[in-house]
PDB file of N, CA and C in Angstrom:
ATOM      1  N   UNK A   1     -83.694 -36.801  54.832  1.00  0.00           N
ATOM      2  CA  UNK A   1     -84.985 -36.889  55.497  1.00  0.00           C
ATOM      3  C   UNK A   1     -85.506 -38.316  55.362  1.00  0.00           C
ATOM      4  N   UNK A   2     -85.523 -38.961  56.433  1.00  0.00           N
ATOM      5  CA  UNK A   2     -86.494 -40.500  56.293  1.00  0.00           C
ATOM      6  C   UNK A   2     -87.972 -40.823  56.537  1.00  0.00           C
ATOM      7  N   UNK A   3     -88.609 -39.691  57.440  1.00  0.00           N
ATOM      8  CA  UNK A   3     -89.735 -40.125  57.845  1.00  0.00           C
ATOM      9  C   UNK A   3     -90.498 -38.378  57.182  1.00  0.00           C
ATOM     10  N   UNK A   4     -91.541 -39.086  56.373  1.00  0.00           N
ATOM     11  CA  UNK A   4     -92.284 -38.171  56.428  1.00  0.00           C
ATOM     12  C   UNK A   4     -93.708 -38.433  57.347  1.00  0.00           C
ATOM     13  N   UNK A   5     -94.130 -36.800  57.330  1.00  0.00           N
ATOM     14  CA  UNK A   5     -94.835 -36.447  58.404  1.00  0.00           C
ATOM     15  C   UNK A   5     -96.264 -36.374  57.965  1.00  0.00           C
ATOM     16  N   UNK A   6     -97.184 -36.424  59.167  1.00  0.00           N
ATOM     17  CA  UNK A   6     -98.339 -36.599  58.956  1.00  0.00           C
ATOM     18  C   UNK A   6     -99.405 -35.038  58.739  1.00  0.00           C
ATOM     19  N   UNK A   7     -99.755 -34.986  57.692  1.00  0.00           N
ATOM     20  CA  UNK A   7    -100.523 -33.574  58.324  1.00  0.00           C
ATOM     21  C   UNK A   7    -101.978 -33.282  57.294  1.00  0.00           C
ATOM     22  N   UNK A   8    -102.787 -33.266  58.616  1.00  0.00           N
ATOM     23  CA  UNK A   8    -104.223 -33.175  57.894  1.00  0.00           C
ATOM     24  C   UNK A   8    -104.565 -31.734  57.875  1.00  0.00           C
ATOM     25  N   UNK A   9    -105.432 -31.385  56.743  1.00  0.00           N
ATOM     26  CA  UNK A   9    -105.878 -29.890  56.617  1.00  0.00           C
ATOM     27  C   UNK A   9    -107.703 -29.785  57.234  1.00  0.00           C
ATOM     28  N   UNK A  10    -107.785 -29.096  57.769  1.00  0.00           N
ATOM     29  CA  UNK A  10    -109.343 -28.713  57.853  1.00  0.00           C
ATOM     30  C   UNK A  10    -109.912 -27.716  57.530  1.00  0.00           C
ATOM     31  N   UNK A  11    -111.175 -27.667  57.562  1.00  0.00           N
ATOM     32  CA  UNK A  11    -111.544 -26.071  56.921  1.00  0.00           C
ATOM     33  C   UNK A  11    -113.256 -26.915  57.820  1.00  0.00           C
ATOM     34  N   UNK A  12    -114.904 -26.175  56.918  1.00  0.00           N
ATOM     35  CA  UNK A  12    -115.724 -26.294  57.296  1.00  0.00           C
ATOM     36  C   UNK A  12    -116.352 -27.549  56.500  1.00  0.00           C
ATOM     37  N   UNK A  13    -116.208 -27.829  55.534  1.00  0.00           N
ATOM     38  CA  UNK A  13    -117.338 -28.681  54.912  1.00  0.00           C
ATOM     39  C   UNK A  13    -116.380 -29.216  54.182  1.00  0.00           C
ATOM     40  N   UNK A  14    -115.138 -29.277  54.111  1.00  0.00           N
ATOM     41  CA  UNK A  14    -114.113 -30.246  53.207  1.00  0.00           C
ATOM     42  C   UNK A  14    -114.443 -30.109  51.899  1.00  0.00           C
ATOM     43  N   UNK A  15    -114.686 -29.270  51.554  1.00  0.00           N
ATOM     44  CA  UNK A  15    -115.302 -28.895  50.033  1.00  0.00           C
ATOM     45  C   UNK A  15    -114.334 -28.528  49.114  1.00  0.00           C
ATOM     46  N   UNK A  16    -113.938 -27.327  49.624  1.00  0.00           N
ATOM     47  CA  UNK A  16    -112.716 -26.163  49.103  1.00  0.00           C
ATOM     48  C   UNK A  16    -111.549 -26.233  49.191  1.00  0.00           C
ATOM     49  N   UNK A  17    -111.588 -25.582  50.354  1.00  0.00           N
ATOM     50  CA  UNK A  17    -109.864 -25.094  51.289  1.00  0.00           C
ATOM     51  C   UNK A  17    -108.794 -26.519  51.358  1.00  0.00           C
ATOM     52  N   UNK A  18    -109.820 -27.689  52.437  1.00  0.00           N
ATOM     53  CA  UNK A  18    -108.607 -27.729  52.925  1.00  0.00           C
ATOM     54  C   UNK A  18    -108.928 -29.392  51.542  1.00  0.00           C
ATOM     55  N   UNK A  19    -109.857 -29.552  50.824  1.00  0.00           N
ATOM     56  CA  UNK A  19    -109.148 -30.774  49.741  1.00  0.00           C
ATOM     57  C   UNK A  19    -108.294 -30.128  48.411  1.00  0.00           C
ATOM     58  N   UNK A  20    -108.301 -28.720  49.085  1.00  0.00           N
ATOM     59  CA  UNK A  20    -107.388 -27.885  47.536  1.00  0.00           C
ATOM     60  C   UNK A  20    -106.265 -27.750  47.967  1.00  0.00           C
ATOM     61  N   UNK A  21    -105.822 -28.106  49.674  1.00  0.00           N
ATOM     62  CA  UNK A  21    -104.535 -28.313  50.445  1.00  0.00           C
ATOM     63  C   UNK A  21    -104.082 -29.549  50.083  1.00  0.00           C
ATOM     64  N   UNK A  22    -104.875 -30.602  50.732  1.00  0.00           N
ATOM     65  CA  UNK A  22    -104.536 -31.875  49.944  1.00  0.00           C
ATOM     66  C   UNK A  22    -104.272 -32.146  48.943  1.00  0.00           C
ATOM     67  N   UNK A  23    -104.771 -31.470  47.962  1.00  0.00           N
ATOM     68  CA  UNK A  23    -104.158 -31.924  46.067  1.00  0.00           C
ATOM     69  C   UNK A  23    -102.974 -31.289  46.002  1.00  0.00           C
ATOM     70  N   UNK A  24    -102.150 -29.742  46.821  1.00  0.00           N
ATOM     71  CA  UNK A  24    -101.094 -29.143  46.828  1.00  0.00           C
ATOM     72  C   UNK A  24    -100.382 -29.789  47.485  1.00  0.00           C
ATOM     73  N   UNK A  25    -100.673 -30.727  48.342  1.00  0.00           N
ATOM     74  CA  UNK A  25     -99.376 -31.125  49.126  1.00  0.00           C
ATOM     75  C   UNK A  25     -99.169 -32.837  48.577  1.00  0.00           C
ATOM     76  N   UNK A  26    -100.431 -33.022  48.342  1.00  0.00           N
ATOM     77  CA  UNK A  26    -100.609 -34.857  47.873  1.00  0.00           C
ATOM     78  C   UNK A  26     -99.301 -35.440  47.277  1.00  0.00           C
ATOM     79  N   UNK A  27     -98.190 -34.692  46.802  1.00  0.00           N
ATOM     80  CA  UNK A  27     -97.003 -35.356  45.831  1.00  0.00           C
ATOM     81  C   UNK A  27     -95.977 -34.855  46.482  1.00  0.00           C
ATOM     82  N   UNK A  28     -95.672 -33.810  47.448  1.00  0.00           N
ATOM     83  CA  UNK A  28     -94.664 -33.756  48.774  1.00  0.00           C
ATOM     84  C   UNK A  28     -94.065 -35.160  49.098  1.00  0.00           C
ATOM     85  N   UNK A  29     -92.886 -34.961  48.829  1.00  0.00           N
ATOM     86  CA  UNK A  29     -92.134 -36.029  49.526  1.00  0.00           C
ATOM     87  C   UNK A  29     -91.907 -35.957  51.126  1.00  0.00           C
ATOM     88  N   UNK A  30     -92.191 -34.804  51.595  1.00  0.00           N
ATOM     89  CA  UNK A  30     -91.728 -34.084  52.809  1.00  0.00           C
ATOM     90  C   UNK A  30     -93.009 -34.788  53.902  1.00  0.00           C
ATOM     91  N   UNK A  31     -94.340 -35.148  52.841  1.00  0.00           N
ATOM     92  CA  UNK A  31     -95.597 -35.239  53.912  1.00  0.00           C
ATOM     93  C   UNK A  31     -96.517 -36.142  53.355  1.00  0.00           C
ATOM     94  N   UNK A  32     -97.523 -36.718  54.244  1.00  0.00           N
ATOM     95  CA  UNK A  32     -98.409 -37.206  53.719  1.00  0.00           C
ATOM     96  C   UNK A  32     -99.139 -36.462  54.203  1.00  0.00           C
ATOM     97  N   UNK A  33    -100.583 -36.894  53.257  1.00  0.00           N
ATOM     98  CA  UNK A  33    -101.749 -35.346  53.708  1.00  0.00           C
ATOM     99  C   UNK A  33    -103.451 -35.758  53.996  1.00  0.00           C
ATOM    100  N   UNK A  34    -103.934 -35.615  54.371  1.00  0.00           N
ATOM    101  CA  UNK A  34    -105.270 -35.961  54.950  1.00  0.00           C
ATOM    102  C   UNK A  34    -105.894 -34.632  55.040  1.00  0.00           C
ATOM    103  N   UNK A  35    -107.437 -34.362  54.313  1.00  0.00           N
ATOM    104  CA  UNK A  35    -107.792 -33.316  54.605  1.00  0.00           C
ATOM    105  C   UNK A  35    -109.814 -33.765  55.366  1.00  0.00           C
ATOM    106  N   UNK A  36    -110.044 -32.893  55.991  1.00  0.00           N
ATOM    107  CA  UNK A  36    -110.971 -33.151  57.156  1.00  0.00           C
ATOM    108  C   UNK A  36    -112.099 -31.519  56.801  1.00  0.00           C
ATOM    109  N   UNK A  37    -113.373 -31.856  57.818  1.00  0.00           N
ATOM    110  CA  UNK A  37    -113.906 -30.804  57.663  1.00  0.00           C
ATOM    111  C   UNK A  37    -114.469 -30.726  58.993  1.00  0.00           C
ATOM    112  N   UNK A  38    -114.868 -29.679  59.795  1.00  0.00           N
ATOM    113  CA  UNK A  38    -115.315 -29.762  60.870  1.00  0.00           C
ATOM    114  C   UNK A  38    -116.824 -29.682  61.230  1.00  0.00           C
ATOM    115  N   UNK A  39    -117.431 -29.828  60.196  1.00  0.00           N
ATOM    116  CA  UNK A  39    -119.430 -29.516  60.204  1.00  0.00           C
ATOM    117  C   UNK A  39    -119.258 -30.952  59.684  1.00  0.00           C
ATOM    118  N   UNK A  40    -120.962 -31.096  60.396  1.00  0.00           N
ATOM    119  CA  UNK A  40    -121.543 -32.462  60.052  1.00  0.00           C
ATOM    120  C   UNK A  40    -121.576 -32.854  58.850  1.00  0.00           C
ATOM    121  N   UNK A  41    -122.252 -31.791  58.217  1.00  0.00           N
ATOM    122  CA  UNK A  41    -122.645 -31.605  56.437  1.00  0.00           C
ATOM    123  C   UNK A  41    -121.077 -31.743  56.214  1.00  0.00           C
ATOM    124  N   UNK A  42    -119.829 -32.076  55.912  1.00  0.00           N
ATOM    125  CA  UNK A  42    -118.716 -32.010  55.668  1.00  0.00           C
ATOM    126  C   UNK A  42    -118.714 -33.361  54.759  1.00  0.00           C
ATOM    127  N   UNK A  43    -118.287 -33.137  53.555  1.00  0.00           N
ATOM    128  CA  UNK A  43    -117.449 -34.263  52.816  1.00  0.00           C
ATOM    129  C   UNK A  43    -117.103 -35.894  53.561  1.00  0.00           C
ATOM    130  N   UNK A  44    -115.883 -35.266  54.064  1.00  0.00           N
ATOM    131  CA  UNK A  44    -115.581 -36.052  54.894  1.00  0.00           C
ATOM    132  C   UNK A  44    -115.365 -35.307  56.403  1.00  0.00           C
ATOM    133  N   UNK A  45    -116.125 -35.651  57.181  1.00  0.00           N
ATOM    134  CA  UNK A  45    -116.356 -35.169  58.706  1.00  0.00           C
ATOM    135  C   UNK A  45    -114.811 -35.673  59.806  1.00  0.00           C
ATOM    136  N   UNK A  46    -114.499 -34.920  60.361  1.00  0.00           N
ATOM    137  CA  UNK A  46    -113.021 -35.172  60.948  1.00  0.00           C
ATOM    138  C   UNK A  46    -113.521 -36.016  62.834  1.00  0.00           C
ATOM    139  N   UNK A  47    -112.824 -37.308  62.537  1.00  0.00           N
ATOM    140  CA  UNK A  47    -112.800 -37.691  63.675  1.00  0.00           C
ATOM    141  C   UNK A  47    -111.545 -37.950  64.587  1.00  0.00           C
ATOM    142  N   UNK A  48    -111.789 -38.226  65.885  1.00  0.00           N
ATOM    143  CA  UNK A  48    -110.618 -38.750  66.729  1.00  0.00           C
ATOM    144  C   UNK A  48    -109.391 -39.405  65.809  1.00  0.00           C
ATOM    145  N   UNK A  49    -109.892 -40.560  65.302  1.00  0.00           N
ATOM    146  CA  UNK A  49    -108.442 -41.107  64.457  1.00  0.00           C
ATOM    147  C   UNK A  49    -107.722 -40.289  63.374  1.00  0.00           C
ATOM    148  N   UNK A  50    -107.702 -39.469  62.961  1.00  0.00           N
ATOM    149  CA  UNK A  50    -107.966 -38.588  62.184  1.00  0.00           C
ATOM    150  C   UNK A  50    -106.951 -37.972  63.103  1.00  0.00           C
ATOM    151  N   UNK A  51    -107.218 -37.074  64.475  1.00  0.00           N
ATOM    152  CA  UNK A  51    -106.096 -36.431  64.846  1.00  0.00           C
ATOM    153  C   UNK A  51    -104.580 -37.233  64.947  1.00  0.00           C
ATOM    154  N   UNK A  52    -105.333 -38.343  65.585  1.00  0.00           N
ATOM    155  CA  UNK A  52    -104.478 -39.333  66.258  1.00  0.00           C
ATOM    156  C   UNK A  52    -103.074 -39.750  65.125  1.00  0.00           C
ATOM    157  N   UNK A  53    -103.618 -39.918  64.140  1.00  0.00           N
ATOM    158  CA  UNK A  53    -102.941 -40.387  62.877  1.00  0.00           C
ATOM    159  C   UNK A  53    -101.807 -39.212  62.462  1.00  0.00           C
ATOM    160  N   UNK A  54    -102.476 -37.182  62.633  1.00  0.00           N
ATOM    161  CA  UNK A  54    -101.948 -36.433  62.807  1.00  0.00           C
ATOM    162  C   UNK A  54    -100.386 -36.247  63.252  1.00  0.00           C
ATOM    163  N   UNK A  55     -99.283 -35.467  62.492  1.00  0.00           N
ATOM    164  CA  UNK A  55     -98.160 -34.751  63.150  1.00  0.00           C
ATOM    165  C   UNK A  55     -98.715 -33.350  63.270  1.00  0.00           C
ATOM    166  N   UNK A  56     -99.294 -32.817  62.561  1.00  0.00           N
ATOM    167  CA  UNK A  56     -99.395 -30.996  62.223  1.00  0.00           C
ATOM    168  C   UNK A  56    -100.997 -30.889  61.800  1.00  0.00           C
ATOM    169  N   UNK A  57    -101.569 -30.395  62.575  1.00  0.00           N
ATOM    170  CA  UNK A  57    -103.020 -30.074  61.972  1.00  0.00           C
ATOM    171  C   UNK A  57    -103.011 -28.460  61.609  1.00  0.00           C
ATOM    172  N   UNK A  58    -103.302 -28.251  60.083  1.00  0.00           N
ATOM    173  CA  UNK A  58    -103.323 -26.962  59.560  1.00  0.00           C
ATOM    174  C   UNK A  58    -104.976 -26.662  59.405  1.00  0.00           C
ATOM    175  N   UNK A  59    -105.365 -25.795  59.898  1.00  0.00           N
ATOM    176  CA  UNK A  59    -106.938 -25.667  59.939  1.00  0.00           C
ATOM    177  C   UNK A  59    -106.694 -23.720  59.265  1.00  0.00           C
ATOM    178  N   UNK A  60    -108.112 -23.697  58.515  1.00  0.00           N
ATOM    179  CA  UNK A  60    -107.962 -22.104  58.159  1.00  0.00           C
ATOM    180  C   UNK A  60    -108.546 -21.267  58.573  1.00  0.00           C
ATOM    181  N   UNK A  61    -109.034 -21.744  59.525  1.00  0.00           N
ATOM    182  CA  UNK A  61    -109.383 -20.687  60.656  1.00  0.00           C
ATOM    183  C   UNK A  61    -109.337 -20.624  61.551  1.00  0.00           C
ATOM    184  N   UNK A  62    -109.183 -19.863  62.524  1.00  0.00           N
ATOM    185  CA  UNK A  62    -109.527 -19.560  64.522  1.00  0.00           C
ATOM    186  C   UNK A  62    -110.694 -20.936  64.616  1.00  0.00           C
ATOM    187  N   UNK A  63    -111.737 -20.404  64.001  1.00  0.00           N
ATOM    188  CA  UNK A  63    -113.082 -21.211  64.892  1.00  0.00           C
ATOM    189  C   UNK A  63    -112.609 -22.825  64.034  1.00  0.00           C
ATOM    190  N   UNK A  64    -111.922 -23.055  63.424  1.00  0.00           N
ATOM    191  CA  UNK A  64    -111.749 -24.648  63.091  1.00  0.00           C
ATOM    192  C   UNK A  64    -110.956 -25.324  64.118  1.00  0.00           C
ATOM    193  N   UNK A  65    -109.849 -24.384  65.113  1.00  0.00           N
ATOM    194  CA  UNK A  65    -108.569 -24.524  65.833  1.00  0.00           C
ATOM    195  C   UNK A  65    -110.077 -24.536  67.272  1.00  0.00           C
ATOM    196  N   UNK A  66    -110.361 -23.608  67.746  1.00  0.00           N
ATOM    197  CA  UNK A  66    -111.764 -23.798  68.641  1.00  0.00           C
ATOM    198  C   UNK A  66    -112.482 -24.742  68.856  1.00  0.00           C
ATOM    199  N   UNK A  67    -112.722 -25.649  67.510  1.00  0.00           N
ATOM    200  CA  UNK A  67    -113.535 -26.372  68.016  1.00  0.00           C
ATOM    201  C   UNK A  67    -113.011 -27.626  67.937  1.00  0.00           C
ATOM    202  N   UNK A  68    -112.037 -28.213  67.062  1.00  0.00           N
ATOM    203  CA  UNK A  68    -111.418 -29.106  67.383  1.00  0.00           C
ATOM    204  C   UNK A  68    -110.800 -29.006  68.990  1.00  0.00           C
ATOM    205  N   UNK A  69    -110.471 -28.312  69.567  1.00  0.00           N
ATOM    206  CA  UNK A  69    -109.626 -28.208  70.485  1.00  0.00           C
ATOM    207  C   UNK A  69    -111.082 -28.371  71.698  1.00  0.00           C
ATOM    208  N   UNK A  70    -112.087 -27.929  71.635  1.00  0.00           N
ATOM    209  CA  UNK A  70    -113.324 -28.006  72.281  1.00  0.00           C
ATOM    210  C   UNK A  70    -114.023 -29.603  72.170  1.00  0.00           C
ATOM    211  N   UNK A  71    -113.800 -30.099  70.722  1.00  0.00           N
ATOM    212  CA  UNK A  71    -114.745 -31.449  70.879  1.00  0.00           C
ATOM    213  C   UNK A  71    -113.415 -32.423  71.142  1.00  0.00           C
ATOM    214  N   UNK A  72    -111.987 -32.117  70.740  1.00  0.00           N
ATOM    215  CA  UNK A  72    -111.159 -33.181  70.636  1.00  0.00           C
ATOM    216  C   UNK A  72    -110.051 -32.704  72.186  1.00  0.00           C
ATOM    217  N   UNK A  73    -110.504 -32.680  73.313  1.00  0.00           N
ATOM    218  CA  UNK A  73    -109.476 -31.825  74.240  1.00  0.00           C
ATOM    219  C   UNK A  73    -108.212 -32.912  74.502  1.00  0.00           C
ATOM    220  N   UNK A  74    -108.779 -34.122  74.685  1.00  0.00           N
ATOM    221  CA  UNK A  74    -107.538 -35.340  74.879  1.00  0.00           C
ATOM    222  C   UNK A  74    -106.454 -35.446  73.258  1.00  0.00           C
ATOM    223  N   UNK A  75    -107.035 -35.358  72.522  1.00  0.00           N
ATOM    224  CA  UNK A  75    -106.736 -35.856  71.051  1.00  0.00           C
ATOM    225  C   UNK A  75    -105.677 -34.267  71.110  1.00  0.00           C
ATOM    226  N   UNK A  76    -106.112 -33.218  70.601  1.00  0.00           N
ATOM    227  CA  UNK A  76    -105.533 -31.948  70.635  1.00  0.00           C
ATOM    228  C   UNK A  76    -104.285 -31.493  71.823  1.00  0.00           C
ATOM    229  N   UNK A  77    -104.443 -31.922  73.205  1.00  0.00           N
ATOM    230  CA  UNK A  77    -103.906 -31.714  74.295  1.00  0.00           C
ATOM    231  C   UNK A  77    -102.190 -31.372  73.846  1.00  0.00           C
ATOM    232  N   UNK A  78    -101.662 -31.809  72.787  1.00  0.00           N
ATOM    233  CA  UNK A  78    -100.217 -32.065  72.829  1.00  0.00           C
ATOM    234  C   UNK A  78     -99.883 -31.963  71.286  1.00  0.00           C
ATOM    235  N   UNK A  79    -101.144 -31.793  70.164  1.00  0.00           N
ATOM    236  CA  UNK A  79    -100.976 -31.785  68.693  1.00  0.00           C
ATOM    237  C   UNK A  79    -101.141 -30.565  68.288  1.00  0.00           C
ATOM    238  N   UNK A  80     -99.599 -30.355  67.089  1.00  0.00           N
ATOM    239  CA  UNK A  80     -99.809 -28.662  66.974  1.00  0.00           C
ATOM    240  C   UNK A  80    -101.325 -28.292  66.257  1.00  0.00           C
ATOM    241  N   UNK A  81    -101.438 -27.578  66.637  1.00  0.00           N
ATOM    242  CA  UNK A  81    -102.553 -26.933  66.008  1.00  0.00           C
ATOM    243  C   UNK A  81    -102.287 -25.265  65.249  1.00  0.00           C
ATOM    244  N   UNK A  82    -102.530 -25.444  64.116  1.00  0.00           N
ATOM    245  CA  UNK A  82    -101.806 -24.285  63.321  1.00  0.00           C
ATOM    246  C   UNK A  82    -103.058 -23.294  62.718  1.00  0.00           C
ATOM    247  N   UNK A  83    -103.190 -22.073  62.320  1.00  0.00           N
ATOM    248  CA  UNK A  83    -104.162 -21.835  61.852  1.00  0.00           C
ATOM    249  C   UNK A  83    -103.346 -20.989  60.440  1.00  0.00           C
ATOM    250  N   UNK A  84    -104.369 -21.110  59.449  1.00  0.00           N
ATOM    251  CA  UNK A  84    -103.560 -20.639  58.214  1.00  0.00           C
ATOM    252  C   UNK A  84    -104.154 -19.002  57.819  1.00  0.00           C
ATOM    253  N   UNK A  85    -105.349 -18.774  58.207  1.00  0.00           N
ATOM    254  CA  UNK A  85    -105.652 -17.511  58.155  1.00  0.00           C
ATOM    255  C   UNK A  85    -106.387 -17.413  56.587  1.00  0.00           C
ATOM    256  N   UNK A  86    -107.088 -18.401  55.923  1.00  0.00           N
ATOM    257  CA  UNK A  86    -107.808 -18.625  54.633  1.00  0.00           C
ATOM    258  C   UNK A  86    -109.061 -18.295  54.649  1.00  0.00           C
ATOM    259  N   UNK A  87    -109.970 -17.633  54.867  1.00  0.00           N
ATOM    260  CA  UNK A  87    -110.769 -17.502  54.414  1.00  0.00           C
ATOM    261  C   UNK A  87    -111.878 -18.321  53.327  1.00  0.00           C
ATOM    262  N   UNK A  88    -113.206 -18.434  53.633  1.00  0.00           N
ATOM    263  CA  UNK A  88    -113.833 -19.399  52.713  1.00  0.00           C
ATOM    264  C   UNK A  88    -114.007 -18.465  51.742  1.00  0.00           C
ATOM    265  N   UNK A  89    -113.492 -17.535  50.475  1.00  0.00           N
ATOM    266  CA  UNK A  89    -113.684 -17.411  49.776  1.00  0.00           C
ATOM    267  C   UNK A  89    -113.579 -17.447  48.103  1.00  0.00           C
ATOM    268  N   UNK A  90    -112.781 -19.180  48.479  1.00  0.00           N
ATOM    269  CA  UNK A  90    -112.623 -19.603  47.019  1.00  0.00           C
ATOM    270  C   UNK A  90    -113.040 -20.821  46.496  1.00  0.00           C
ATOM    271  N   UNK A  91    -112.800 -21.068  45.746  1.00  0.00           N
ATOM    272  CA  UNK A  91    -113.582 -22.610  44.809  1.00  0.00           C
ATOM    273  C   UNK A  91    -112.590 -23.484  44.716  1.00  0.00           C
ATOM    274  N   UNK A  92    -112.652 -24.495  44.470  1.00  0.00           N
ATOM    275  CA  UNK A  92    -111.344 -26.027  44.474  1.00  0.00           C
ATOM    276  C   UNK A  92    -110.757 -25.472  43.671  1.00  0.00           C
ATOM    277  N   UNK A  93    -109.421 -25.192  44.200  1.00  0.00           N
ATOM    278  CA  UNK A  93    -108.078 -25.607  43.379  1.00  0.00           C
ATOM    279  C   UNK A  93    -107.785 -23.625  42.138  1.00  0.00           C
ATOM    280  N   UNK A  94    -108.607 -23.101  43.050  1.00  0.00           N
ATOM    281  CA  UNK A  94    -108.355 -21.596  42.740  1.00  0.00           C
ATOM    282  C   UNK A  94    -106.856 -21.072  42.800  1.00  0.00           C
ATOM    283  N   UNK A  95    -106.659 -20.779  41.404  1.00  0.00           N
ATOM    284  CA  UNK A  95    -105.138 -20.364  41.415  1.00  0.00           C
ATOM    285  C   UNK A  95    -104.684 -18.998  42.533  1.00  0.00           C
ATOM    286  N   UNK A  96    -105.390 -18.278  43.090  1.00  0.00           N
ATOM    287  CA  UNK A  96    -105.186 -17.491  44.226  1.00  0.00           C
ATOM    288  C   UNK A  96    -105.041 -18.368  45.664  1.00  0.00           C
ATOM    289  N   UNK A  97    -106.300 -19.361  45.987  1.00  0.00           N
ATOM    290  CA  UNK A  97    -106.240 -20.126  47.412  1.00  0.00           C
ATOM    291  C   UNK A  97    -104.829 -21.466  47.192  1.00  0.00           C
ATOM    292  N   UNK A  98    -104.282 -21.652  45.873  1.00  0.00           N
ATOM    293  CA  UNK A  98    -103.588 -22.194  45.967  1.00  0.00           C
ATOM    294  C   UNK A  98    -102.095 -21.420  46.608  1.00  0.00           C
ATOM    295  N   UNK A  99    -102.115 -20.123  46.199  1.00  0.00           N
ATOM    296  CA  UNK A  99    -100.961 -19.415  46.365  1.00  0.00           C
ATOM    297  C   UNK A  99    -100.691 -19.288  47.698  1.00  0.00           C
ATOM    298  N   UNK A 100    -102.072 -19.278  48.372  1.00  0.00           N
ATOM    299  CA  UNK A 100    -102.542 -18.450  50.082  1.00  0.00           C
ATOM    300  C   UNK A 100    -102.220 -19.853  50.539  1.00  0.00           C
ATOM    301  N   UNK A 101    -102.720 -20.815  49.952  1.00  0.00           N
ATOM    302  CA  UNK A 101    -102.156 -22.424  51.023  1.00  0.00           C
ATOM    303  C   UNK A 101    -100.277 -22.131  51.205  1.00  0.00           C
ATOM    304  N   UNK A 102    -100.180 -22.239  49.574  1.00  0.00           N
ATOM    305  CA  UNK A 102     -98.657 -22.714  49.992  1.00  0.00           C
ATOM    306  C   UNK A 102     -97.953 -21.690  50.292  1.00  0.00           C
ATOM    307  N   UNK A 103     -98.026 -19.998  50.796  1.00  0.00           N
ATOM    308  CA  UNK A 103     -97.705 -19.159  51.662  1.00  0.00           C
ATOM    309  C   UNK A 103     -97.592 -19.234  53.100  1.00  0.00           C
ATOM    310  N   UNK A 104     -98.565 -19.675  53.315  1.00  0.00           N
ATOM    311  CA  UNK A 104     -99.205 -19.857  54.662  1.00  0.00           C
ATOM    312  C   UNK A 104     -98.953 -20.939  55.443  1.00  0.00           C
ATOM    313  N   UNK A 105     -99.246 -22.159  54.571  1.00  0.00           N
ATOM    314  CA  UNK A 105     -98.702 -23.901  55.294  1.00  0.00           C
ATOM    315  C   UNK A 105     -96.987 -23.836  55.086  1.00  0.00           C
ATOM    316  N   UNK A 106     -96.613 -23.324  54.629  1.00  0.00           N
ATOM    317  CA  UNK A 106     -95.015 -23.782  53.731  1.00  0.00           C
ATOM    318  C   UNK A 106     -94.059 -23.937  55.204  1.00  0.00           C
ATOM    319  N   UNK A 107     -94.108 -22.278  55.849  1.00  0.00           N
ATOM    320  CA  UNK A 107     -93.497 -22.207  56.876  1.00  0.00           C
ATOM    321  C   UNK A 107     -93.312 -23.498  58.396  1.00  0.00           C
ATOM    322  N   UNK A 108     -94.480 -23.619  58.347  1.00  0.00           N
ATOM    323  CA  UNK A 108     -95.417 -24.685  59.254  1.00  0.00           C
ATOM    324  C   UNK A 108     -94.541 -26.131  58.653  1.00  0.00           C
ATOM    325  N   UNK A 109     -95.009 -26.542  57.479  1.00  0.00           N
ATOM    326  CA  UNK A 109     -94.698 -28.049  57.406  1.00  0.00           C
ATOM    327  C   UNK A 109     -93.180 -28.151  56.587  1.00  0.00           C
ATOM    328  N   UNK A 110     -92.530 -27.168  56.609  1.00  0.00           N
ATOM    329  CA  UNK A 110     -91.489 -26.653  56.574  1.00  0.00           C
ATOM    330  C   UNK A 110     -90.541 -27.027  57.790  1.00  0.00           C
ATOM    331  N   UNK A 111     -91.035 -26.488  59.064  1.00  0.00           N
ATOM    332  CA  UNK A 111     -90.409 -26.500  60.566  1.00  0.00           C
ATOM    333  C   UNK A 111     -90.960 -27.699  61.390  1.00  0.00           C
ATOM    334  N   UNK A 112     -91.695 -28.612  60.805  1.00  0.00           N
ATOM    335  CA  UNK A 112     -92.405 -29.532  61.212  1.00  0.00           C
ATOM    336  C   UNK A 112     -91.606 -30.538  60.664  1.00  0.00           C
ATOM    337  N   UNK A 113     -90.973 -30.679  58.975  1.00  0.00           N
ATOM    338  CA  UNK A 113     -90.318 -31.816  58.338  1.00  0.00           C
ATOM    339  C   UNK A 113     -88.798 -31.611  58.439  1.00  0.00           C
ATOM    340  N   UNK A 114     -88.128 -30.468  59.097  1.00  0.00           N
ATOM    341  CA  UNK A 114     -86.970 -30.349  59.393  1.00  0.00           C
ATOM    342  C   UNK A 114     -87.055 -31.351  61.129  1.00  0.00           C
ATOM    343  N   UNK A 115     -88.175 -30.996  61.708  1.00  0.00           N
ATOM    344  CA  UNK A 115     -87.897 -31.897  63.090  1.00  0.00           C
ATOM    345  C   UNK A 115     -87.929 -33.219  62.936  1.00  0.00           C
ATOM    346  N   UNK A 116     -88.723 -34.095  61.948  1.00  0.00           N
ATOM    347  CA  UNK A 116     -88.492 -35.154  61.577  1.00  0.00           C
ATOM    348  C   UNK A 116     -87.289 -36.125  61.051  1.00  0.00           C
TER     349      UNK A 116
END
């Protein structure tokens, strides 16, 4: 494998989910990782460069995949957009939401770093 791949996580407020994705994937040789939030109030708020920079956007929900795809239609038009099915109901780096990330993303940036 020579090129690793780009892949940002989102969730709502970059709080939880997707910077408890980022600390799970942060030492992957397979990826580099960027995590985003899609509300204003967000940590760090996800912009255009942000997709752009993107190979695989893993978001954990329907309405995160919605609205990126609603505010970003040029940016999104051609970038996978994945949804992980997480739920906001855990705290940073929860030994359960860690299990549900790397269940859920594995497959995804799995079939994403074999195309690379």
């Amino acid at each position: 494998m020579t090129n690793r791949i780009n892949v940002l996580f989102v969730c709502s407020k970059n709080q939880w989910r997707s910077p408890t994705a980022e600390a799970v994937y942060r030492d992957d040789p397979r990826v580099s990782v960027r995590s985003r939030g899609t509300a204003r109030s967000a940590r760090q708020t996800i912009h255009a460069v942000d997709l752009a920079w993107a190979d695989l956007v893993l978001v954990m929900e329907d309405k995160h995949r919605h609205r990126l795809i609603a505010d970003y239609p040029g940016e999104t038009k051609f970038l996978p957009i994945e949804v992980l099915h997480i739920p906001d109901d855990y705290q940073f780096m929860d030994p359960e939401l860690i299990e549900l990330i790397r269940c859920s993303a594995e497959p995804f940036i799995d079939a994403a770093a074999t195309k690379a």
